[in-house]
C-alpha atoms as a PDB file:
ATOM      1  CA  UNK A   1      31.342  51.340 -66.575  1.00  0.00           C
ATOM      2  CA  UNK A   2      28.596  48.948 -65.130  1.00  0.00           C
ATOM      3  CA  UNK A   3      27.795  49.942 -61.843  1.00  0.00           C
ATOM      4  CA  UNK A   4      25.631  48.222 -59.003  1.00  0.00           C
ATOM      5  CA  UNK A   5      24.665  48.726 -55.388  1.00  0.00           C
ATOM      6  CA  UNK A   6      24.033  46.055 -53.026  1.00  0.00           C
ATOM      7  CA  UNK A   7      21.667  47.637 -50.457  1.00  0.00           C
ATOM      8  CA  UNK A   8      21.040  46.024 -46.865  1.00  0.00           C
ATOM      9  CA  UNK A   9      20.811  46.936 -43.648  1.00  0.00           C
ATOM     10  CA  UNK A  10      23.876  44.776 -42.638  1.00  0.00           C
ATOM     11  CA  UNK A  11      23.047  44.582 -38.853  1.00  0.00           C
ATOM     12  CA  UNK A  12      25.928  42.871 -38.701  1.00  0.00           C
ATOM     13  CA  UNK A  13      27.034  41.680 -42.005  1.00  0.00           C
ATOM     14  CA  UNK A  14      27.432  37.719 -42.160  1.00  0.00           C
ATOM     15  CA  UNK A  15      29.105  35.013 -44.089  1.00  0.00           C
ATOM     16  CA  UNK A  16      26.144  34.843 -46.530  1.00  0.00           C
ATOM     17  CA  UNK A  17      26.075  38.666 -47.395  1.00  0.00           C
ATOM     18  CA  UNK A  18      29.962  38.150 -47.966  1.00  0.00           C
ATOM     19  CA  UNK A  19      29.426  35.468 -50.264  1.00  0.00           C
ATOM     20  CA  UNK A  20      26.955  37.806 -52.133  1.00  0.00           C
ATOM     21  CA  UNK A  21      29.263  40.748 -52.285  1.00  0.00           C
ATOM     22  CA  UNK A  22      32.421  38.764 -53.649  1.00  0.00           C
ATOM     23  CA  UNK A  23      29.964  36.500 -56.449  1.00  0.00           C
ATOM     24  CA  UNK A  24      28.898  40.242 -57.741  1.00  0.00           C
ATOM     25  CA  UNK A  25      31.735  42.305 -57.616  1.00  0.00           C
ATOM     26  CA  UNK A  26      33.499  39.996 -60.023  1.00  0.00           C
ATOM     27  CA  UNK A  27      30.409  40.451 -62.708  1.00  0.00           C
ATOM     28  CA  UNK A  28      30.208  44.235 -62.357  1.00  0.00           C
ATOM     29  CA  UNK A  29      33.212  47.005 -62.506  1.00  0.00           C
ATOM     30  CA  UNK A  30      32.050  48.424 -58.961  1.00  0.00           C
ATOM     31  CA  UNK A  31      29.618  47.560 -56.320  1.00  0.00           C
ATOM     32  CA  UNK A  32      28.554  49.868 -53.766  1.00  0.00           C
ATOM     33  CA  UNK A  33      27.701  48.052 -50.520  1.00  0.00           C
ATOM     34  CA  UNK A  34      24.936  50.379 -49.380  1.00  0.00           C
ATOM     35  CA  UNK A  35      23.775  50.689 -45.941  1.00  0.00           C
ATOM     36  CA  UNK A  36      20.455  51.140 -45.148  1.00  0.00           C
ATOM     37  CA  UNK A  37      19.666  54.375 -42.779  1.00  0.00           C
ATOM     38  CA  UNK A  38      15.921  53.369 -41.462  1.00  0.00           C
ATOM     39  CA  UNK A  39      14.466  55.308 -38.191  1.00  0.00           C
ATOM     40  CA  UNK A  40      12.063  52.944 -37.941  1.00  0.00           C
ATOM     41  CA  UNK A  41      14.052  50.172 -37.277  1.00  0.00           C
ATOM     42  CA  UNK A  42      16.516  49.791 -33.767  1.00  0.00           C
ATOM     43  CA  UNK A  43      19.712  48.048 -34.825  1.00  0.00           C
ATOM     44  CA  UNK A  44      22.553  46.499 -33.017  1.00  0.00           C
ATOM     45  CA  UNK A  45      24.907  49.109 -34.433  1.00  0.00           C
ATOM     46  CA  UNK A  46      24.849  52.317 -35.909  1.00  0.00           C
ATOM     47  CA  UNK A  47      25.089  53.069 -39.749  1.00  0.00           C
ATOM     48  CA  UNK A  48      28.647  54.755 -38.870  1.00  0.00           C
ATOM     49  CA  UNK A  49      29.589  50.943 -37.360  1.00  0.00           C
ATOM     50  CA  UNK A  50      28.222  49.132 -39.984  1.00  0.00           C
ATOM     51  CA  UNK A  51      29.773  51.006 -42.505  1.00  0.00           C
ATOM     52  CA  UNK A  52      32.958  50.347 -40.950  1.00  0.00           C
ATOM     53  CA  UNK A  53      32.562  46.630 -40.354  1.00  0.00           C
ATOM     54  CA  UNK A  54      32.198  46.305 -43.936  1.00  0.00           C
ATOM     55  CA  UNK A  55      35.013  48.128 -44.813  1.00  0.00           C
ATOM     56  CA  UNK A  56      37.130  45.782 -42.696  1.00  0.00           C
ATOM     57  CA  UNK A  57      36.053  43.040 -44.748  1.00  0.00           C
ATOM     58  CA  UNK A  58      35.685  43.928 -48.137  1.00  0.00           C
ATOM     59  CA  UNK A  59      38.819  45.560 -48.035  1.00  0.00           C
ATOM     60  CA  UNK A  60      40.834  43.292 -50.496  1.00  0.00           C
ATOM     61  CA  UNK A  61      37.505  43.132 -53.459  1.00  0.00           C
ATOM     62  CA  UNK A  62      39.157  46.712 -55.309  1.00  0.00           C
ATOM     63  CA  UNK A  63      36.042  47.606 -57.060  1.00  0.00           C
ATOM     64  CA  UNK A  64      33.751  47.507 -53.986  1.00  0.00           C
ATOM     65  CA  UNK A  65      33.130  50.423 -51.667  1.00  0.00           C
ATOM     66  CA  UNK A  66      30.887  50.668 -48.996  1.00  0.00           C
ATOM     67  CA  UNK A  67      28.169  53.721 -48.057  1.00  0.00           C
ATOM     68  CA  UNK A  68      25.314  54.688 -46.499  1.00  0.00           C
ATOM     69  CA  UNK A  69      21.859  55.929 -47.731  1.00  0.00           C
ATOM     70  CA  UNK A  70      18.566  56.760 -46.663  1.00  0.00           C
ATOM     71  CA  UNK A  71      15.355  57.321 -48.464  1.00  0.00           C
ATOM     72  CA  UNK A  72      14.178  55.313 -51.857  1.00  0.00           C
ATOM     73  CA  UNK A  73      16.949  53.047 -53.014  1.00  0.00           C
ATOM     74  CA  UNK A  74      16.386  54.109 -56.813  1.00  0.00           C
ATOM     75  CA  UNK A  75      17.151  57.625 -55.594  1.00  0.00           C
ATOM     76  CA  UNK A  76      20.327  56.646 -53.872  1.00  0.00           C
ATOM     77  CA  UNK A  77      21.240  54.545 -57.296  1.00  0.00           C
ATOM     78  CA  UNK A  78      20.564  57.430 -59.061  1.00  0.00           C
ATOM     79  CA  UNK A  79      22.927  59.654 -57.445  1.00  0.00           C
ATOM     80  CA  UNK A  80      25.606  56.984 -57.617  1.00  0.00           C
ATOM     81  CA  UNK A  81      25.008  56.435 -60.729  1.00  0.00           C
ATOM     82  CA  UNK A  82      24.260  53.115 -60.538  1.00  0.00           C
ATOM     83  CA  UNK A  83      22.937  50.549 -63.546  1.00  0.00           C
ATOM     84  CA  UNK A  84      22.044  47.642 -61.275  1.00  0.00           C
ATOM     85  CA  UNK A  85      20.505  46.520 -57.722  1.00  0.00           C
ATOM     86  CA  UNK A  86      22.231  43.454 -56.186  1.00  0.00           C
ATOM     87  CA  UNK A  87      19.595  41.037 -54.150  1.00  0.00           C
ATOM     88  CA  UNK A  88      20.458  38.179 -51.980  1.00  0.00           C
ATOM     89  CA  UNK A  89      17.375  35.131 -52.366  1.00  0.00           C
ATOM     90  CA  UNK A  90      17.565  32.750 -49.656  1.00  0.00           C
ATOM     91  CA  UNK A  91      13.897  30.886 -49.764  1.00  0.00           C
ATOM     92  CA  UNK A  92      10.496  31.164 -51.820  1.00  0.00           C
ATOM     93  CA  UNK A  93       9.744  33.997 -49.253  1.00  0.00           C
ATOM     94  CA  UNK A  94      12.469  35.967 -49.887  1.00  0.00           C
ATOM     95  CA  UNK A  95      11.617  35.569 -53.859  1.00  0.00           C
ATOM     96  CA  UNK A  96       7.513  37.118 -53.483  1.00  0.00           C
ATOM     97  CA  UNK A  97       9.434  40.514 -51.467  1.00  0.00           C
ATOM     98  CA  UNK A  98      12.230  40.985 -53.629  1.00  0.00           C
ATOM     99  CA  UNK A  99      10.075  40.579 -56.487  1.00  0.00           C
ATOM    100  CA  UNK A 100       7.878  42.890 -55.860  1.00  0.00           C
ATOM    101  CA  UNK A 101      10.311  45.241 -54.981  1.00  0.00           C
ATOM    102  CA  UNK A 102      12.349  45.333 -57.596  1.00  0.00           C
ATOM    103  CA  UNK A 103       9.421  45.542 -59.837  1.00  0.00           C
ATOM    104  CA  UNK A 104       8.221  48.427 -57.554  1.00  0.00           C
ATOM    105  CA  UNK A 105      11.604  50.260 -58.411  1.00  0.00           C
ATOM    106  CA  UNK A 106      11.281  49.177 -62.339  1.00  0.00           C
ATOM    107  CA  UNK A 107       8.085  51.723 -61.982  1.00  0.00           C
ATOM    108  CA  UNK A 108       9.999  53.769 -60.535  1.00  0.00           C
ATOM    109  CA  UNK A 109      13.363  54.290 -62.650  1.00  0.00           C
ATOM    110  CA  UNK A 110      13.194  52.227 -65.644  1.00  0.00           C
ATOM    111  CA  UNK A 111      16.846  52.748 -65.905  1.00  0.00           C
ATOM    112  CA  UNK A 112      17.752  50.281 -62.884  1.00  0.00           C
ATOM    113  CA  UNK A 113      17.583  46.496 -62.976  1.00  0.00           C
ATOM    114  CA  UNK A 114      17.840  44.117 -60.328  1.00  0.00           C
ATOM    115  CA  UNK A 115      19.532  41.016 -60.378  1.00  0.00           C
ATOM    116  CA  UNK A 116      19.230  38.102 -58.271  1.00  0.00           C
ATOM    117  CA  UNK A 117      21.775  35.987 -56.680  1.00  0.00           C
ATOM    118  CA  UNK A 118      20.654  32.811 -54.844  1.00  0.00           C
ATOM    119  CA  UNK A 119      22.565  32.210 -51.612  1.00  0.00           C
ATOM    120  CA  UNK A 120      25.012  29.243 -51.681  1.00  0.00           C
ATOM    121  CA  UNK A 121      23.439  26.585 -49.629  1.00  0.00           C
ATOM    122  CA  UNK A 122      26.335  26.554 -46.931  1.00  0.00           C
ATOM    123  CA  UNK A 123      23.984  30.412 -46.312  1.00  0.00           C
ATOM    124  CA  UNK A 124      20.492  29.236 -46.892  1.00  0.00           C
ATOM    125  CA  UNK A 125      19.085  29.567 -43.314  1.00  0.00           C
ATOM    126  CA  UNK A 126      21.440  32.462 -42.400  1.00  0.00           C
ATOM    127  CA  UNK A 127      20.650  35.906 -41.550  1.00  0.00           C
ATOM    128  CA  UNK A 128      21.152  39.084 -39.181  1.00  0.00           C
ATOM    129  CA  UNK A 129      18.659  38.069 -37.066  1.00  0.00           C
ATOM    130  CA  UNK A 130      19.571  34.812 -36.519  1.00  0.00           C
ATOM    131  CA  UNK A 131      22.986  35.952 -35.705  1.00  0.00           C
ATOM    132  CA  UNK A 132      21.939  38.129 -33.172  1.00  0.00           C
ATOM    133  CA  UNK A 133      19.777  35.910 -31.177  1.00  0.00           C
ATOM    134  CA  UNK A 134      22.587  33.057 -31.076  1.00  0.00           C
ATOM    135  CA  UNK A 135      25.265  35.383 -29.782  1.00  0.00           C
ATOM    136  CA  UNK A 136      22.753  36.998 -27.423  1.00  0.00           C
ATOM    137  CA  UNK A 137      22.434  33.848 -26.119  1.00  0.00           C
ATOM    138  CA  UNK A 138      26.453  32.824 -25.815  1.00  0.00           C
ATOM    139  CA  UNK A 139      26.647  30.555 -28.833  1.00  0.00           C
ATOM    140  CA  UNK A 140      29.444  30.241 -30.968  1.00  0.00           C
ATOM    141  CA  UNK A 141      28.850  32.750 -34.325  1.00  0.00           C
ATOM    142  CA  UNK A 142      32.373  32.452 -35.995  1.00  0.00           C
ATOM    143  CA  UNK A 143      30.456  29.657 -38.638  1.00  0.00           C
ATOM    144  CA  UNK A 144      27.934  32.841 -38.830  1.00  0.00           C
ATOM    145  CA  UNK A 145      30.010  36.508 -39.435  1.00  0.00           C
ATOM    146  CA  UNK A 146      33.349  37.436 -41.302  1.00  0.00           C
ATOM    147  CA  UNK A 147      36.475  37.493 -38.290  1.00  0.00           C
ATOM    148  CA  UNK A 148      36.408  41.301 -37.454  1.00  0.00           C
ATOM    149  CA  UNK A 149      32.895  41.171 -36.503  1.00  0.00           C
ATOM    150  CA  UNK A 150      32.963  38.673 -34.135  1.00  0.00           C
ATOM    151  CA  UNK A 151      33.940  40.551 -31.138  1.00  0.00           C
ATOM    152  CA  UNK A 152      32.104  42.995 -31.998  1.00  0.00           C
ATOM    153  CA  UNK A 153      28.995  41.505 -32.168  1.00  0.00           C
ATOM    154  CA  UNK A 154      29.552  39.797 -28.421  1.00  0.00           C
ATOM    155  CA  UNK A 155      30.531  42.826 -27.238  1.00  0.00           C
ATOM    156  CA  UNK A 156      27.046  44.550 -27.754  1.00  0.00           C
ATOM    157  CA  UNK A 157      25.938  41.829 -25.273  1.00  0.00           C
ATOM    158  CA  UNK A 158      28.445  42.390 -22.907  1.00  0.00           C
ATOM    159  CA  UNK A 159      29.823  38.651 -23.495  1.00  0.00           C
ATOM    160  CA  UNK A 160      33.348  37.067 -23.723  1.00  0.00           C
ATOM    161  CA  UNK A 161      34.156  35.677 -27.849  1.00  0.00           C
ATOM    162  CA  UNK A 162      32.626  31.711 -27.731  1.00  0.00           C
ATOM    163  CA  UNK A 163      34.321  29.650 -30.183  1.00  0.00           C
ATOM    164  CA  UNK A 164      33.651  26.049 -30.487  1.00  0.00           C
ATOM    165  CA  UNK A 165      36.937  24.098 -31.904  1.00  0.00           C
ATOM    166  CA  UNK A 166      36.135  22.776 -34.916  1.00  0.00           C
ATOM    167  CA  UNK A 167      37.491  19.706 -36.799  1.00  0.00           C
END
């Protein structure tokens, strides 16, 4: 059985990281959506709420299942038994990083490759962040997030769902 984990920190999960996690959970027989635990960072929502938001809406893909980890990522494949890592390219940037990490965990574990999917260009300039920041400032994010998270989302900043009507 070919396994792979799609790591992330998912703060909140988006349209493009949905698009990731349906393209490789058709190539593999189960991906782990993995949720990143990191101290050093101070996300929107907790690991506990992320997990859930991503259960909510990868609930009809049957070979994916969502968790959380913390510590090295080829430790956490390890223990899940897991062949592959599952990275998201958006730009040249996003390349240099993930190449270096992934040939950072090659050193590390041999045993665990990393594949590379390039965003679909309706997802190129999307991420987390950029999520955040428009909701924080009232602007319409259901082009941006999967439904359930909507609400969620503008209700960490304490604001009413926007929605622009679209043609």
């Amino acid at each position: 059985m070919t396994r792979a984990i799609y790591p992330g920190s998912f703060d909140p999960v988006t349209l493009g990281h949905l698009d990731i996690i349906k393209r490789a959970s058709k190539i593999v027989d189960e991906l782990i959506v993995s949720v990143l635990r990191n101290n050093s960072k101070s996300p929107l929502f907790s690991v506990e709420k992320r997990v859930k938001m991503l259960e909510e809406v990868v609930k009809d893909i049957p070979n994916v299942k969502v968790m959380s980890f913390e510590g090295l990522l080829v430790d956490f494949a390890k223990s899940v038994d897991a062949q592959i890592i599952v990275r998201g390219l958006r730009a040249v940037t996003d390349f240099e990083y993930e190449l270096q990490m992934s040939q950072t965990n090659m050193v590390l574990d041999h045993d665990i490759d990393t594949i590379f999917f390039t965003t679909s260009l309706e997802y190129a300039y999307l991420s987390s962040s950029t999520v955040k920041e428009a909701a924080y400032y009232g602007a319409d994010i259901s082009r941006f997030v999967p439904e359930p998270v909507i609400k969620q989302v503008y209700n960490k900043f304490n604001l009413k769902e926007n929605r622009n009507e679209q043609d």
